[in-house]
Protein backbone atom coordinates (compact mmCIF):
# COMPACT_ATOMS: atom_id res chain seq x y z
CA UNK A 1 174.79 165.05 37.60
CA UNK A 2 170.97 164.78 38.78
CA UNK A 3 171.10 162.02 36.15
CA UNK A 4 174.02 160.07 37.51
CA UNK A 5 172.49 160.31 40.63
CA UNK A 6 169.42 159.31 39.54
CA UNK A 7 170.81 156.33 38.37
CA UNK A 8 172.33 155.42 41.54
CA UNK A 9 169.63 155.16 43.28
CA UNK A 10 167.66 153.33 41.34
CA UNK A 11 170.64 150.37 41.33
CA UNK A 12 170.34 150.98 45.57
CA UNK A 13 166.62 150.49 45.61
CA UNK A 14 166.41 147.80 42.80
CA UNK A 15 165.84 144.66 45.30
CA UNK A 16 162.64 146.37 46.47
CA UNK A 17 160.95 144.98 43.41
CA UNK A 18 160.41 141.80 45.00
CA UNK A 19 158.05 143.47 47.92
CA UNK A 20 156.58 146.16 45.74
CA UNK A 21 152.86 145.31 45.19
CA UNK A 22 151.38 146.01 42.22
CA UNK A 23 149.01 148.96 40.57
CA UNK A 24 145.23 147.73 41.18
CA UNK A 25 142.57 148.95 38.69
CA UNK A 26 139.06 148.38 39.71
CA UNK A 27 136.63 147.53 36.38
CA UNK A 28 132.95 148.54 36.54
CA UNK A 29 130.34 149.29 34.77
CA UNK A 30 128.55 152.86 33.03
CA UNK A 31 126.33 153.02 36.03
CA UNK A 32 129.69 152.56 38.81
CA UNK A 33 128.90 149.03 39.43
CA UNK A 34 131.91 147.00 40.45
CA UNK A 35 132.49 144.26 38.74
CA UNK A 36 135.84 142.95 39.49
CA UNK A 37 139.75 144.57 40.53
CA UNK A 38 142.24 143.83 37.70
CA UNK A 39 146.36 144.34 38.02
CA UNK A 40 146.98 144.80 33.91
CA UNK A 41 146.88 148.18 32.52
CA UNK A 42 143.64 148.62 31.11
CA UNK A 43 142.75 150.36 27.75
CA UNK A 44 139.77 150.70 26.00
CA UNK A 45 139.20 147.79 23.53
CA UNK A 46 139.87 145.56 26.55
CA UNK A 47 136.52 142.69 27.17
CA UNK A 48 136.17 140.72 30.11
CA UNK A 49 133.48 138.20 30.29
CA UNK A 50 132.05 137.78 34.09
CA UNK A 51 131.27 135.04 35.65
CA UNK A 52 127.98 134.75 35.10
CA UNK A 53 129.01 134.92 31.14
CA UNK A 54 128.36 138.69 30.41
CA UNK A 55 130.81 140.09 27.93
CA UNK A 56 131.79 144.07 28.80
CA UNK A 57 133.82 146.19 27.10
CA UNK A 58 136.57 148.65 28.18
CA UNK A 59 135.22 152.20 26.69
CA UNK A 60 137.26 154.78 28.78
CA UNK A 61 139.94 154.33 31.40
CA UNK A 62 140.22 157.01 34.21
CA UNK A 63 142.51 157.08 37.04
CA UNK A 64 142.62 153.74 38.51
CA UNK A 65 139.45 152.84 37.04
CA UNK A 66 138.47 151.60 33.96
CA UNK A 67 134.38 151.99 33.08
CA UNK A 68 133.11 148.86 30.66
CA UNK A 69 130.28 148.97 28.69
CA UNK A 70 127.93 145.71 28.67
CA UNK A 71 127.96 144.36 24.92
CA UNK A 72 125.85 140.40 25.41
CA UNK A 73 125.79 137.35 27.58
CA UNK A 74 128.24 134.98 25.85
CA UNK A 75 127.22 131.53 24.51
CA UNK A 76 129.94 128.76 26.19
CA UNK A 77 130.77 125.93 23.95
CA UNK A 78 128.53 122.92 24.07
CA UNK A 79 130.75 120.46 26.89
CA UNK A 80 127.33 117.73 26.76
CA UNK A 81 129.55 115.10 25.52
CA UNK A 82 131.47 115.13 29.49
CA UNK A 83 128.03 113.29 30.35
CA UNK A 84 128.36 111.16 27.67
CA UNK A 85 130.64 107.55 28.03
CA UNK A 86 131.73 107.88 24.10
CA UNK A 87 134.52 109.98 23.59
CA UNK A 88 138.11 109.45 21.40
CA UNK A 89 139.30 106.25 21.28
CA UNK A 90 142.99 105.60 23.27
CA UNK A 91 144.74 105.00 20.31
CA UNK A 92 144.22 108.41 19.09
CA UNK A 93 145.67 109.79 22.38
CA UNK A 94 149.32 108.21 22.61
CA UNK A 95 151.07 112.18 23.23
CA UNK A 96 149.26 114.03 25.58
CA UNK A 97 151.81 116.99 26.92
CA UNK A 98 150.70 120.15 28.21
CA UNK A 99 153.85 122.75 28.96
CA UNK A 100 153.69 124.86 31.99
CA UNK A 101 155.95 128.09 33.33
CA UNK A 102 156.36 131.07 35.38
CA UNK A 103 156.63 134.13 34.19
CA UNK A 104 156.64 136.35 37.70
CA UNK A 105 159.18 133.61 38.95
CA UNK A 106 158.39 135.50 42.42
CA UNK A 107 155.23 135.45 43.32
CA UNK A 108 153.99 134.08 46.32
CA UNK A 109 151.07 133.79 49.08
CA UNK A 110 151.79 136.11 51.82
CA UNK A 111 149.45 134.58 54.74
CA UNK A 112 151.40 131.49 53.64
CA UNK A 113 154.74 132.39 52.99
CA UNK A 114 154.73 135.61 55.05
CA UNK A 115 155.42 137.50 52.16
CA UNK A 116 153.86 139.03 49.09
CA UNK A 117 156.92 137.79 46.83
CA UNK A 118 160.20 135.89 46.75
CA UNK A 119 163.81 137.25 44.88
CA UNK A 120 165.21 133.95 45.12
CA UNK A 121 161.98 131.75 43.97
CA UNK A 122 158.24 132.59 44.86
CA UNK A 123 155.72 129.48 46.16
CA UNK A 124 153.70 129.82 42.56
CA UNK A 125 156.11 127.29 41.23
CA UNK A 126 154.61 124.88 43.86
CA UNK A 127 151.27 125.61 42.41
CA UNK A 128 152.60 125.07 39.07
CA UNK A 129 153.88 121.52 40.10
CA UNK A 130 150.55 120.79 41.66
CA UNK A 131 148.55 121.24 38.28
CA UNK A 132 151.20 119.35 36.62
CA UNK A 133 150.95 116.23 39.05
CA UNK A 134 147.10 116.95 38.82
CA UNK A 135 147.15 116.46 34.91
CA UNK A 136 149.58 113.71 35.36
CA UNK A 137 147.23 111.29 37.55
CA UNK A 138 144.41 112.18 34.80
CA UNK A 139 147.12 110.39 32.12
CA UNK A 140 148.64 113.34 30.60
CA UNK A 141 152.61 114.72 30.47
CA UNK A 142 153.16 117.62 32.03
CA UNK A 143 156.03 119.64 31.49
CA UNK A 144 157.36 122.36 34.41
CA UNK A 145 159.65 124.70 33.75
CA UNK A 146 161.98 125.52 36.53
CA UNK A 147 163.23 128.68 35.17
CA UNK A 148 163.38 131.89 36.80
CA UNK A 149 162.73 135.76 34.69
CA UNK A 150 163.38 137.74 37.76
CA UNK A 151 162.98 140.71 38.00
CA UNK A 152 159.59 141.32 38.57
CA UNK A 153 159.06 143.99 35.49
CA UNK A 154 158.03 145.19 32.22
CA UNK A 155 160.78 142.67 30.95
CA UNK A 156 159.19 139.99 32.55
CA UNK A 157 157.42 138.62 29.51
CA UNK A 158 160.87 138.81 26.92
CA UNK A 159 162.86 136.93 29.10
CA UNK A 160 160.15 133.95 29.80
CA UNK A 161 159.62 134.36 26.08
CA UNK A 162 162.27 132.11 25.85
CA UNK A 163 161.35 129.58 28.53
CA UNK A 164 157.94 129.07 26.01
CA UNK A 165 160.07 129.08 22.93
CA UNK A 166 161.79 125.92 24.58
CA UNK A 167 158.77 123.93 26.09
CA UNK A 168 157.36 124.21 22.34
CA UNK A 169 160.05 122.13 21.17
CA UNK A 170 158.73 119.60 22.90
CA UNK A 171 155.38 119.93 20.74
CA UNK A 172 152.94 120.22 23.76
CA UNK A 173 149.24 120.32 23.10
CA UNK A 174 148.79 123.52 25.36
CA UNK A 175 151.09 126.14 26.67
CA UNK A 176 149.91 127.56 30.36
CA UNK A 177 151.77 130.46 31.86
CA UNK A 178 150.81 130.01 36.11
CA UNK A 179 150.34 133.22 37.98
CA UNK A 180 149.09 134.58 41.52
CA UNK A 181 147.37 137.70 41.15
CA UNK A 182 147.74 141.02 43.17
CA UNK A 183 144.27 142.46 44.26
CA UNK A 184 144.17 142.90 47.84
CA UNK A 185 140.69 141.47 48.32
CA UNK A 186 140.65 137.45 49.17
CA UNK A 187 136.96 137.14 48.37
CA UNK A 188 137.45 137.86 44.92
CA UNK A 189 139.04 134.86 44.76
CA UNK A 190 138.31 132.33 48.02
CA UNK A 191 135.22 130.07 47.17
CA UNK A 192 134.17 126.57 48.49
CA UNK A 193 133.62 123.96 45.89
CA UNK A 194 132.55 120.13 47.26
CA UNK A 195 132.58 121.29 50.74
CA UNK A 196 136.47 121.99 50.16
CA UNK A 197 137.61 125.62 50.96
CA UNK A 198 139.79 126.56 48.04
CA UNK A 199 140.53 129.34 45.05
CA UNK A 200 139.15 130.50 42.00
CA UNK A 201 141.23 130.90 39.11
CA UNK A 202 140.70 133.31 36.37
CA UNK A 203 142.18 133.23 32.91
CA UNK A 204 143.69 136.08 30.88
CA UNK A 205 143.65 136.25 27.17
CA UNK A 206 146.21 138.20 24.84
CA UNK A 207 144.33 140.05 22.22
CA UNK A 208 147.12 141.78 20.62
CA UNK A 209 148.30 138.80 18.92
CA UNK A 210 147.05 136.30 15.66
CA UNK A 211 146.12 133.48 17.63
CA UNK A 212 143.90 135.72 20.01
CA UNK A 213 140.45 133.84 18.82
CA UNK A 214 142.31 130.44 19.04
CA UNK A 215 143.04 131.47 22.98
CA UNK A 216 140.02 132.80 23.42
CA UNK A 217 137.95 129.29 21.98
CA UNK A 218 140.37 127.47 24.28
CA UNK A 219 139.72 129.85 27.45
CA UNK A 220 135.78 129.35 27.07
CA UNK A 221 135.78 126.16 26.19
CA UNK A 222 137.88 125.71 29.75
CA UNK A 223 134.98 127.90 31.18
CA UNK A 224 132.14 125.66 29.81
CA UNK A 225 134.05 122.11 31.13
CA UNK A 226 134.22 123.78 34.55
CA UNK A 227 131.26 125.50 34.89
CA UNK A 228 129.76 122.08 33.96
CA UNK A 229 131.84 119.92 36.36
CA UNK A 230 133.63 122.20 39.03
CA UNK A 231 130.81 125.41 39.23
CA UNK A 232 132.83 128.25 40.54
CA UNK A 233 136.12 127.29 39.91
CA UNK A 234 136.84 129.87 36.82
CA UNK A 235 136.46 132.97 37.91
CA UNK A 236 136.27 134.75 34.96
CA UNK A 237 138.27 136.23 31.87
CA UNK A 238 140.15 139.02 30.87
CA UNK A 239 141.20 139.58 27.46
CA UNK A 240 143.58 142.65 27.80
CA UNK A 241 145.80 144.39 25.05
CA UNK A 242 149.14 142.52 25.51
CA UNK A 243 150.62 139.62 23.75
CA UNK A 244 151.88 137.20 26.93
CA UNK A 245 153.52 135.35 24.63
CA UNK A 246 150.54 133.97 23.57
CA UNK A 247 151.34 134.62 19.88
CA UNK A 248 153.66 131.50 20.02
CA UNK A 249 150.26 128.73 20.39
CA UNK A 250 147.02 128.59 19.68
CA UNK A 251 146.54 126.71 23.02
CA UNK A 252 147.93 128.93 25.28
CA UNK A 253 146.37 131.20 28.21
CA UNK A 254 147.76 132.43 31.37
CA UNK A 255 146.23 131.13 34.87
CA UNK A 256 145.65 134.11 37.54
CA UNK A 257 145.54 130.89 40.43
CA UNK A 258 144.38 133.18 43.43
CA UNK A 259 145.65 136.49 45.05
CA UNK A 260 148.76 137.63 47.18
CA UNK A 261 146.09 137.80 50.19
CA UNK A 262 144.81 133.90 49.77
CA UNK A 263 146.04 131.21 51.48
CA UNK A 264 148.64 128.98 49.66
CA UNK A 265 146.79 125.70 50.78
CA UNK A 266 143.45 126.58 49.21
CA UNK A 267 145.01 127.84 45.84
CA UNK A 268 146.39 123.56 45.82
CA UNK A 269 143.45 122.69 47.33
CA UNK A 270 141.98 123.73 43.55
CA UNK A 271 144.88 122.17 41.51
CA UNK A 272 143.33 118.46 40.96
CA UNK A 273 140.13 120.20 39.95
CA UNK A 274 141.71 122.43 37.62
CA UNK A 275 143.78 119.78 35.93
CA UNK A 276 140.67 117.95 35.48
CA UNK A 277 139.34 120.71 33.65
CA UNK A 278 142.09 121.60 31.66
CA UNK A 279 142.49 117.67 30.56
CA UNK A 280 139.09 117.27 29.81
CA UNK A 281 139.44 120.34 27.70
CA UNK A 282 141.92 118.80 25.81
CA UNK A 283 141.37 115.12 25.67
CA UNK A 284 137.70 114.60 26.56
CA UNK A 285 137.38 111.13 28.10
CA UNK A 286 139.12 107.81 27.68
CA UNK A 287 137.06 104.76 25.96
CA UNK A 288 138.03 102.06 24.08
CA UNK A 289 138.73 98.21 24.62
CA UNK A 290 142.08 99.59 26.30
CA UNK A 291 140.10 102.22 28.76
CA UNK A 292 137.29 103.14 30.37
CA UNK A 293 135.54 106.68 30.38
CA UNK A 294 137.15 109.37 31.88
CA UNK A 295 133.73 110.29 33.60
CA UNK A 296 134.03 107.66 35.53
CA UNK A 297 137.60 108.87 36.92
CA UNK A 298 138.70 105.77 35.83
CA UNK A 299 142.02 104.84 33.90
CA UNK A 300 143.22 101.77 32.48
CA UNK A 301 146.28 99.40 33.45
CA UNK A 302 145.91 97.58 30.31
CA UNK A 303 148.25 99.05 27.50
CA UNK A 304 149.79 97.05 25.46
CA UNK A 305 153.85 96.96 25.63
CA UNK A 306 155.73 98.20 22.60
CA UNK A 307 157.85 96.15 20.74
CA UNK A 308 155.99 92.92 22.39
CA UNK A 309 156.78 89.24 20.69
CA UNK A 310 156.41 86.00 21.72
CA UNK A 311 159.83 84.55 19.32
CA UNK A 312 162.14 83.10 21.97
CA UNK A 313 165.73 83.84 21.10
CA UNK A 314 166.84 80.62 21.50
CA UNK A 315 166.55 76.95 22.02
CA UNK A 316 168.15 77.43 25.80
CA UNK A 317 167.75 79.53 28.49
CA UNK A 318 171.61 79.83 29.03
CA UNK A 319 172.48 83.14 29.19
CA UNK A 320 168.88 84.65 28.52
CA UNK A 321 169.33 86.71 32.05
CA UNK A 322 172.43 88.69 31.33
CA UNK A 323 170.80 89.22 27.30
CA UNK A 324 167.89 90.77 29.00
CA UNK A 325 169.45 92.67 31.49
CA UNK A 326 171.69 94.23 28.43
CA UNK A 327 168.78 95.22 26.60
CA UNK A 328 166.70 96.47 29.32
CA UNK A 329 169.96 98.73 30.34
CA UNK A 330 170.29 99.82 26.97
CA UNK A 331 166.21 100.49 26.17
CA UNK A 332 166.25 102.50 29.66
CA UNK A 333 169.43 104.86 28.79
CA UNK A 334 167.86 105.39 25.38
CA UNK A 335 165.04 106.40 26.67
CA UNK A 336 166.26 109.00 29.05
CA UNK A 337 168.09 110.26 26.25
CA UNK A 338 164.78 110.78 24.41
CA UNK A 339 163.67 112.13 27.20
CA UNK A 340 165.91 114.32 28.04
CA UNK A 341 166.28 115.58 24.27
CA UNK A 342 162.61 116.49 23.79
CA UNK A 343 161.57 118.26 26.34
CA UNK A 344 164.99 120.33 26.82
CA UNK A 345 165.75 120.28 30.81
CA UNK A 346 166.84 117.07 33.23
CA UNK A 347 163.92 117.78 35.00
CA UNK A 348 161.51 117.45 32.34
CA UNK A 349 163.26 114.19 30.77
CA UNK A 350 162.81 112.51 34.06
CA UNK A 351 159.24 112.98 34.41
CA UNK A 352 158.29 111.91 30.85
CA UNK A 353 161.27 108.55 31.47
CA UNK A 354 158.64 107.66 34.34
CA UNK A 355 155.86 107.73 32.11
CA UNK A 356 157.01 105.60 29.41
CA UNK A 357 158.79 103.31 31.57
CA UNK A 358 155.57 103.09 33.67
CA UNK A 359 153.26 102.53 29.95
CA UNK A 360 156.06 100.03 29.11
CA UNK A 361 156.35 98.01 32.04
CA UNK A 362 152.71 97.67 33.36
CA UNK A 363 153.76 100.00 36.52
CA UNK A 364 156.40 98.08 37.58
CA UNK A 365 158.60 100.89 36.61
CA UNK A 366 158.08 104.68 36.82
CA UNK A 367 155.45 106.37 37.86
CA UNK A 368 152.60 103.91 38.52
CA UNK A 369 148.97 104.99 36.29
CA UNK A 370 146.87 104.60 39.80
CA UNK A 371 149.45 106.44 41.89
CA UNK A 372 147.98 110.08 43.21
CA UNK A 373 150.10 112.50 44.51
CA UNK A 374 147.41 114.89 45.74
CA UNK A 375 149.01 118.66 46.73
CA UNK A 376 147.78 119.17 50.51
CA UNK A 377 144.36 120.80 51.04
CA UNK A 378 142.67 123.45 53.60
C-alpha cells in the first residue's frame, strides 16, 4: 500500500520539476579556497581547469563539496595564426555546419523570464538561435534543433541522445549541446567584455567516453581563440564523469551560457562573440582570390555560381523567359528537397535553402552574406 501511495504522489507532484532548482556543489581547493560552484555530481577523478589555466583535480567529495587538488597550469594551444592574414584557402571550406541542441529543453533566465524554467519551452532555445545566427553571419551553417527532452531529469541525456544522433546525419563539423547553468551566484558568470555588459560561458567535457581527449583538444583550443580575441568570455572547464553524449563526435562539448540568476539580454549580448570563437576554432580565417581574412571581419560577395556557362541555348530569344523560369522552379524545389533531406527537420532545410540560394544567386536570393541579424544586447 505505502508503495501505491508512494507512487501516487509522485505522478501529483511530477510538474514541479520544471521549478525545482538544482543540487549546487561548491569546488575548492586542499586549503578551502573556493574556486568555483558546479551543478554535476562530482566524483573524484573529475579536473577542472580555471580560468586562469590551472588544472585541479577532484580527490574527495564531501557533502556538497568537492575538495580538488592542484596538479599544473595548462599549456593552451598555440591560436598565433588569428593574427596572421594566411589561413585555408575558400575552396577548402565549401561545408561548414556546426549542429546545435537542447538538452534541458526548459531552462530559462528567471530575472528575464520571471522564472527559473519553462514545461512548455525554456528561453535557452533563444540563446541557441542566437549562436546559430552568430555563426551564420561569420559564413558558416548552423543547424538548431527545435526538439524538446522534457522532463528535466536523469533521462534527460537518452532522450536528446537522439536529437544528436539526427543532427549527425547531416555530417556537421561540431556538435554543441546549449545550456544555462544553475548556481545561484550571477557574478560567477556576469562580466563586461568591450564595454558591453554580458555572460561568461563555461564548457563541460565528458570524460567517460573514447573521444574524451578529442573534446577536450577542441574545448582548449576554444579557450586559447577566446582568451586571445574575447579575454573573459570562457569561463572555464569542467571535465566531469558523464558521457553527454559526447561519445557520438569528436567535436562536441556542451555550453554552460550563464546562470538561472543572469539576465537573458547579457547571455545574447555574448552570442556574436562566442560564434566568433567557435568559427574561428573551426575554420580559422578566410583568404584566397575569392575572400579576404577573417581578421579583418570581412567576407566576400564574390563566389562563383555553380553550374555557370556562357553557351546560349539558342539562336533566339523566343521563349528563353518561360525556359528559365522552368529551370529556376525546378533547381529551387530540388534544392529544398536537399535541404530538407540532409539535415532531417523543415526548419533546418530552410535555413541551409537560404544559404545556397544566397551562394548561388549573388544575394539576390536567401539570406544575403552581409546581412547581420544581431540578438539584442544589455
Amino acid at each position: 500500500m505505502k508503495r501505491y501511495l508512494a507512487l501516487l504522489l509522485g505522478v501529483l507532484l511530477l510538474p514541479a520539476w520544471a521549478d525545482a532548482e538544482e543540487t549546487v556543489w561548491h569546488l575548492t581547493t586542499q586549503d578551502g579556497h573556493l574556486l568555483t560552484q558546479i551543478c554535476y555530481e562530482p566524483e573524484v577523478g573529475d579536473q577542472y581547469i580555471s580560468g586562469d589555466n590551472q588544472l585541479y583535480e577532484v580527490v574527495r567529495v564531501d557533502e556538497n563539496t568537492a575538495v580538488a587538488a592542484l596538479k599544473e597550469r595548462v599549456e593552451l594551444p598555440d591560436v598565433s595564426w588569428i593574427d596572421a592574414d594566411a589561413a585555408l584557402p575558400v575552396s577548402a571550406m565549401q561545408d561548414r555546419l556546426i549542429a546545435l541542441y537542447c538538452t534541458h529543453s526548459d531552462e530559462s533566465y528567471e530575472p528575464s523570464d520571471g522564472k527559473y524554467s519553462d514545461e512548455e519551452r525554456g528561453s535557452i532555445y533563444q540563446v541557441a538561435e542566437a549562436l546559430a545566427d552568430a555563426l551564420e553571419d561569420k559564413g558558416a551553417e548552423a543547424e538548431v534543433s527545435d526538439a524538446l527532452h522534457h522532463p528535466h531529469d536523469a533521462g534527460a541525456y537518452r532522450r536528446s541522445r537522439q536529437t544528436a544522433v539526427q543532427l549527425l546525419k547531416a555530417m556537421p563539423d561540431a556538435l554543441l549541446d546549449i545550456h544555462r547553468d544553475g548556481i545561484p551566484d550571477p557574478d560567477e558568470y556576469a562580466v563586461t567584455i568591450g564595454g558591453k555588459a554580458c555572460s561568461k560561458v563555461r564548457l563541460l567535457v565528458g570524460r567517460g567516453n573514447q573521444n574524451m581527449e578529442a573534446n577536450k583538444a577542441f574545448a582548449l583550443k576554444i579557450k586559447a581563440v577566446a582568451d586571445k580575441v574575447y579575454p573573459g568570455l570562457i569561463k572555464d572547464i569542467y571535465m566531469g564523469k558523464g558521457t553527454y553524449n559526447q561519445d557520438l563526435a569528436p567535436h562536441s562539448v556542451l555550453l554552460e551560457c550563464g546562470t538561472y540568476t543572469l539576465s537573458k539580454e547579457k547571455v545574447l549580448a555574448s552570442m556574436p562573440m562566442m560564434g566568433d570563437v567557435i568559427y574561428r576554432t573551426m575554420y580559422g580565417g578566410i583568404t584566397g582570390a575569392a575572400g579576404v581574412s577573417d581578421a579583418q571581419n570581412k567576407k566576400s560577395d564574390d563566389r562563383i555560381t555553380p553550374g555557370a556557362t556562357d553557351t546560349p541555348v539558342s539562336e533566339s530569344n523566343e521563349g528563353a523567359g518561360s525556359g528559365v523560369a522552368w529551370v529556376v522552379g525546378i533547381l529551387v524545389v530540388g534544392v529544398i528537397a536537399f535541404g530538407i533531406a540532409s539535415t532531417g527537420s523543415f526548419k533546418g532545410g530552410m535555413r541551409k535553402v537560404g544559404r545556397h540560394m544566397s551562394e548561388m544567386t549573388g544575394g539576390l536570393l536567401g539570406k544575403k552574406p552581409d546581412d547581420h541579424e544581431n540578438p539584442p544586447h544589455s
